[in-house]
N, C-alpha and C. Protein backbone atom coordinates (compact mmCIF):
# COMPACT_ATOMS: atom_id res chain seq x y z
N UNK A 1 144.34 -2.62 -9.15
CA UNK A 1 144.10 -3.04 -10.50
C UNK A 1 143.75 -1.81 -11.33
N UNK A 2 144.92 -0.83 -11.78
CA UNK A 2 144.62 0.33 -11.92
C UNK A 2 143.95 0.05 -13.67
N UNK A 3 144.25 -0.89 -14.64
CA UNK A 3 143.87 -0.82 -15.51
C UNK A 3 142.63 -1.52 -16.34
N UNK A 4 141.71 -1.72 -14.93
CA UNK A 4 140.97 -2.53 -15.30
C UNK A 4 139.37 -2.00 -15.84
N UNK A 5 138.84 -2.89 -16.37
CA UNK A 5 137.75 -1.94 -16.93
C UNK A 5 136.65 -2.64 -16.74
N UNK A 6 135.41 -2.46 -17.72
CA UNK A 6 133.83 -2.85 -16.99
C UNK A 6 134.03 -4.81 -17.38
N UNK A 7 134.72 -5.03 -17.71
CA UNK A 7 134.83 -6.23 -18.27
C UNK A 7 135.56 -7.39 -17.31
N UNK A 8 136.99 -6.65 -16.85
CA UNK A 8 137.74 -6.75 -15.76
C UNK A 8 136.91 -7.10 -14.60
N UNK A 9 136.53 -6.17 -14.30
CA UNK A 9 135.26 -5.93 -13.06
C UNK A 9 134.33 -7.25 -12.80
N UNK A 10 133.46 -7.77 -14.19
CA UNK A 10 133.17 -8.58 -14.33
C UNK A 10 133.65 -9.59 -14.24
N UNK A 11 134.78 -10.24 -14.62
CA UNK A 11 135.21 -11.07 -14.95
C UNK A 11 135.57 -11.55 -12.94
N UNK A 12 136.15 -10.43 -12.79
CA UNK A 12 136.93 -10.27 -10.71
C UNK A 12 135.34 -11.11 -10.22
N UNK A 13 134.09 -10.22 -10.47
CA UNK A 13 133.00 -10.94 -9.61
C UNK A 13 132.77 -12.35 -9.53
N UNK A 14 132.85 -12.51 -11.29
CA UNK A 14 132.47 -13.93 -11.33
C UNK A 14 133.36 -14.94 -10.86
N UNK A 15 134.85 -14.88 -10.88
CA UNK A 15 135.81 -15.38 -10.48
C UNK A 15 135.69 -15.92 -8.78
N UNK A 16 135.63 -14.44 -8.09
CA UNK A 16 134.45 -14.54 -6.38
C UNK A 16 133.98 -15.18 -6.37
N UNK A 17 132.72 -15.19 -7.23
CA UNK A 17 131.95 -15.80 -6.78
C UNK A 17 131.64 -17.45 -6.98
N UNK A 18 132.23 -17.30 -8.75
CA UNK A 18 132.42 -18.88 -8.83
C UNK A 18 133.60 -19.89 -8.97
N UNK A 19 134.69 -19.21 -8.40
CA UNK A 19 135.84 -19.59 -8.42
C UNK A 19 136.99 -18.82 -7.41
N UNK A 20 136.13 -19.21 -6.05
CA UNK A 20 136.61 -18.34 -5.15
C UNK A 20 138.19 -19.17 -4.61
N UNK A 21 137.90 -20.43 -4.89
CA UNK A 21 139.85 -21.30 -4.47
C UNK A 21 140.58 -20.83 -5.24
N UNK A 22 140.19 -20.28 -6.48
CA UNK A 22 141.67 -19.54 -7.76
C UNK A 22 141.75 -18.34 -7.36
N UNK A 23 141.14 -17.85 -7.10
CA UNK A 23 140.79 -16.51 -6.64
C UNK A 23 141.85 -16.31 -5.38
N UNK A 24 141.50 -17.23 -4.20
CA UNK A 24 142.76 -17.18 -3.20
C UNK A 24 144.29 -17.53 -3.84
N UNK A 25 144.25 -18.50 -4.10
CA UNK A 25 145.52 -19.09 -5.21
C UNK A 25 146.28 -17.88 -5.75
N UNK A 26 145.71 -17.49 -6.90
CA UNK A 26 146.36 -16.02 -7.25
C UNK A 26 146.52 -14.84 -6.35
N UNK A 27 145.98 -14.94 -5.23
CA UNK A 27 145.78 -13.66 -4.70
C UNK A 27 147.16 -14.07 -3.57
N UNK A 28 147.48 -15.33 -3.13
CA UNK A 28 148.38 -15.60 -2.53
C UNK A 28 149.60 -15.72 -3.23
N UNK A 29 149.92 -15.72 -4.39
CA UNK A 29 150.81 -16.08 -4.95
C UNK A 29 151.48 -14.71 -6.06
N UNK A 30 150.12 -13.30 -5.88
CA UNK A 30 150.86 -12.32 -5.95
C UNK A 30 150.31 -12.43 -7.85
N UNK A 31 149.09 -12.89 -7.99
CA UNK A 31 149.33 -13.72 -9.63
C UNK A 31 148.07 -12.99 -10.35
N UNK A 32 147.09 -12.61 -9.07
CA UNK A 32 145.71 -12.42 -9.49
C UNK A 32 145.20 -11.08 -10.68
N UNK A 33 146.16 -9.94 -10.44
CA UNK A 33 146.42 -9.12 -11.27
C UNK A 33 146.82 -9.27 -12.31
N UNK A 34 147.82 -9.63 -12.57
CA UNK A 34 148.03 -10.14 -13.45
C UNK A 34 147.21 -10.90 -14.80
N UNK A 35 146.80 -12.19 -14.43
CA UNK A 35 145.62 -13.31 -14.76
C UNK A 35 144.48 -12.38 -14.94
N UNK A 36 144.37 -11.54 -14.16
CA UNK A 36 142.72 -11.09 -14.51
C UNK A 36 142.79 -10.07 -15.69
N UNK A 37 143.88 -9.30 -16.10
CA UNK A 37 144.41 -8.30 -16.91
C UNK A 37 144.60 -9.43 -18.31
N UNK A 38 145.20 -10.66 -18.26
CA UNK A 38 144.97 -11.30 -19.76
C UNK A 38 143.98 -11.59 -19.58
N UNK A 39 142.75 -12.43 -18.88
CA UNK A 39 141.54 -12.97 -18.84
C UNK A 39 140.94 -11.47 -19.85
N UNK A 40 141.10 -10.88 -19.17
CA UNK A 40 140.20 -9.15 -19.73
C UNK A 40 140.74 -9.32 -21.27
N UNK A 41 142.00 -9.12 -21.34
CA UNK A 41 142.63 -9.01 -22.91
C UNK A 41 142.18 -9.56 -23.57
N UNK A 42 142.58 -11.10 -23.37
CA UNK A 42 142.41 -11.59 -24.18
C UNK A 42 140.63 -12.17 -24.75
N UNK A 43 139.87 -12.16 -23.48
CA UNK A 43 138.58 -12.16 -24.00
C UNK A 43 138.08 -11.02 -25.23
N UNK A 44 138.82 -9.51 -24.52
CA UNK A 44 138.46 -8.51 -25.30
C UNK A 44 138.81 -8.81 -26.65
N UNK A 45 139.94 -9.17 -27.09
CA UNK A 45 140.69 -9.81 -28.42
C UNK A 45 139.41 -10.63 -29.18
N UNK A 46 139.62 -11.47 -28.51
CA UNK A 46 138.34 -12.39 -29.07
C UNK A 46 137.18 -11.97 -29.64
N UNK A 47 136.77 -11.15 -28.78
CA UNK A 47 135.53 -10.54 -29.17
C UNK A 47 135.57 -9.54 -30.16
N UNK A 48 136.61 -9.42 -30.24
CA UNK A 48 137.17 -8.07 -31.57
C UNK A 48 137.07 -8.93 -32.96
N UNK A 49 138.01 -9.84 -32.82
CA UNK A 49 138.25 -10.85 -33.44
C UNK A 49 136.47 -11.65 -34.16
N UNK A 50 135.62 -12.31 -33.17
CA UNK A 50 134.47 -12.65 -33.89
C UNK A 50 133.67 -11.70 -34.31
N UNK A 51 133.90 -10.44 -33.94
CA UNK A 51 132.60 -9.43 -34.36
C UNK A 51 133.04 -8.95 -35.23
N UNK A 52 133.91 -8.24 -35.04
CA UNK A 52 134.80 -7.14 -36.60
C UNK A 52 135.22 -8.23 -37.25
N UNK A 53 136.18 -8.77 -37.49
CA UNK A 53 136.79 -9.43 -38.80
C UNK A 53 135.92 -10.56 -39.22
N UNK A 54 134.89 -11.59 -38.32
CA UNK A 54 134.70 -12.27 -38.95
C UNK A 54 133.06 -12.33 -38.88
N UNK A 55 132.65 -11.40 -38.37
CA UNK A 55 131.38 -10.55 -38.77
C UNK A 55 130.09 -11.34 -37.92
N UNK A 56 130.52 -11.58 -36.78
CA UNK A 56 129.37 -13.02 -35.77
C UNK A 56 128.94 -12.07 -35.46
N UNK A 57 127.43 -12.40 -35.00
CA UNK A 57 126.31 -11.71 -34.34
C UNK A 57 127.28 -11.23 -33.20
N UNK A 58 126.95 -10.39 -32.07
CA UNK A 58 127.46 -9.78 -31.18
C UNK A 58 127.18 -10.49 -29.88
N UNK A 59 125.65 -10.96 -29.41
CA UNK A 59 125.72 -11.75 -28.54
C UNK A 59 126.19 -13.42 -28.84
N UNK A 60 126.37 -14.00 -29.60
CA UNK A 60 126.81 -15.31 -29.83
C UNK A 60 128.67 -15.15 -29.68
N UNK A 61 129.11 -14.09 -30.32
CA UNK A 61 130.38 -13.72 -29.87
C UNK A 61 130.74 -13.57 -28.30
N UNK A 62 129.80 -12.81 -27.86
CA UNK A 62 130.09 -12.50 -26.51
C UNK A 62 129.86 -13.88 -25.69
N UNK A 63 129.37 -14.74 -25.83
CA UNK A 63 128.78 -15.88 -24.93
C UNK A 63 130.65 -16.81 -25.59
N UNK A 64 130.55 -17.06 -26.93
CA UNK A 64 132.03 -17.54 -26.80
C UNK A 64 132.98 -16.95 -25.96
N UNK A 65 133.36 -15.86 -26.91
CA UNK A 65 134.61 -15.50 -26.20
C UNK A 65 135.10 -15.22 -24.36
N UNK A 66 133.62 -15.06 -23.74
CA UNK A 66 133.33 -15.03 -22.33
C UNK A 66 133.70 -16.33 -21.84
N UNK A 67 133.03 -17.45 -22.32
CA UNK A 67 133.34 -18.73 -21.92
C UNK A 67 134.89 -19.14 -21.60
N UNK A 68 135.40 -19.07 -23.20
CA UNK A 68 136.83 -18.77 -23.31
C UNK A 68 137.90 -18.56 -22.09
N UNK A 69 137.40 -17.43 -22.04
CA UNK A 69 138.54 -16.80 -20.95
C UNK A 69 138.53 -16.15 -19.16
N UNK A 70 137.03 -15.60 -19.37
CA UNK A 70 136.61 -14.71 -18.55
C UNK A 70 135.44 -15.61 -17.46
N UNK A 71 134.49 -16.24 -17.96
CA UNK A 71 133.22 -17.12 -17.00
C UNK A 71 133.53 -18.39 -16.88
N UNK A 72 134.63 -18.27 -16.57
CA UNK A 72 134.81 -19.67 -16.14
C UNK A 72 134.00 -20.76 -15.08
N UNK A 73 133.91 -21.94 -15.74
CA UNK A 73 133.05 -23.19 -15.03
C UNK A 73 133.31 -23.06 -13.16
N UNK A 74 132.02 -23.19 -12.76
CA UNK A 74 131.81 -23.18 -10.83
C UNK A 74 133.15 -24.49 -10.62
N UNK A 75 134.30 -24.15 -9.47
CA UNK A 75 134.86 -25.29 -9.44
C UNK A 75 133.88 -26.04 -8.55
N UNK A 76 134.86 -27.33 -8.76
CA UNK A 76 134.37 -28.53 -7.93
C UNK A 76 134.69 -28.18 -6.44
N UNK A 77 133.30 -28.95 -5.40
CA UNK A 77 133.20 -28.32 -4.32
C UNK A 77 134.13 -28.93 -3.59
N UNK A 78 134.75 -27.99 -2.04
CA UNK A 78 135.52 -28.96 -1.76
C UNK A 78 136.14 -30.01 -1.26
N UNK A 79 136.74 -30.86 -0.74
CA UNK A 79 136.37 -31.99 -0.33
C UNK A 79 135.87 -32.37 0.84
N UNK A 80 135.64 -33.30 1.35
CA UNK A 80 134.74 -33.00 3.35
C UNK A 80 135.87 -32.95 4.04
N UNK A 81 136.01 -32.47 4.89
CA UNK A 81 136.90 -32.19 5.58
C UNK A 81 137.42 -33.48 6.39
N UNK A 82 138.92 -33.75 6.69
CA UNK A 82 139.24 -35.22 7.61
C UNK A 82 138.65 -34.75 8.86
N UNK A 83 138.28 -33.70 9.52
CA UNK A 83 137.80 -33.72 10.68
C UNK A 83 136.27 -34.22 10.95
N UNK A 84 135.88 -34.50 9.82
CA UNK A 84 133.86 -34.90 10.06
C UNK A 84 134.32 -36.83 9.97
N UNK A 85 133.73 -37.30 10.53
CA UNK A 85 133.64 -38.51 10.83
C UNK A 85 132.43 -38.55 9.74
N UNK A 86 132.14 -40.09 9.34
CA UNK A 86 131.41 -40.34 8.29
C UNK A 86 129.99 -40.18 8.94
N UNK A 87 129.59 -40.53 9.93
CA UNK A 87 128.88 -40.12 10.80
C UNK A 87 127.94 -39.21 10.84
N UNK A 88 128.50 -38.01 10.55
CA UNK A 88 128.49 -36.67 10.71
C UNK A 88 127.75 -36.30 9.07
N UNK A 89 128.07 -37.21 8.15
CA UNK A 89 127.72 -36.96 7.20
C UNK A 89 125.99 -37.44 6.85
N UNK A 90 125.11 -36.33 5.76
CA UNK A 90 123.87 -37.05 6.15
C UNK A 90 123.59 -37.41 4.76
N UNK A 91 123.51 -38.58 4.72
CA UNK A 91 122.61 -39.36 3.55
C UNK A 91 121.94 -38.83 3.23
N UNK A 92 121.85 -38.81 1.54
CA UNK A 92 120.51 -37.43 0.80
C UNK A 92 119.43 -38.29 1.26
N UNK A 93 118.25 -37.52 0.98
CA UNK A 93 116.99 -37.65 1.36
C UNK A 93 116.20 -38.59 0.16
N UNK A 94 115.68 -39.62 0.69
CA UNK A 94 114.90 -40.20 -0.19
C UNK A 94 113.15 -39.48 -0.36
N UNK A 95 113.03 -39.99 -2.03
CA UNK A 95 112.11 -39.13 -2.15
C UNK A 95 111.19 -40.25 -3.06
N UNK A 96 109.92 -39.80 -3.21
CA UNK A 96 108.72 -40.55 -3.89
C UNK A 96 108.97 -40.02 -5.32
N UNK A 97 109.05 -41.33 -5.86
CA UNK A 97 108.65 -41.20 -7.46
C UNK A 97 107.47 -41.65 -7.73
């Protein structure tokens, strides 16, 4: 990812860490470079876009345009596996109110 920058970087961790099934997805499909190079762009755009031209505070910009493109939502976890019998599974814990 020769053109990537402190933003890029960022964007790769959080992706790891909270979106580690897209993360394989692209990375199997040859896509991830790519995707992470507009994720970078186009967040960067954005943020050009609310701060310079239309004059937003800098952190309220950055929390949009991040959302946007780059910090994307933890996916959904994934499903139980057909090999666990229901069995196997443990009922949450009841608790005192």
């Amino acid at each position: 990812m020769d053109d990537m920058n402190r933003l890029g970087s960022m964007i790769l961790k959080h992706w790891t860490t909270h979106r580690p099934q897209m993360v394989e997805e692209l990375e199997r499909a040859h896509q991830l470079e790519r995707v992470l190079r507009q994720a970078q762009e186009q967040t960067s755009d954005l943020l050009h876009t609310l701060v310079v031209i239309q004059k937003m505070d800098y952190q309220a910009a950055w929390e949009l345009a991040t959302k946007e493109w780059a910090f994307l939502p933890e996916e959904d976890p994934p499903p139980l596996s057909a090999s666990r019998s229901p069995n196997q599974i443990q009922p949450p814990r009841a608790t005192s109110g």
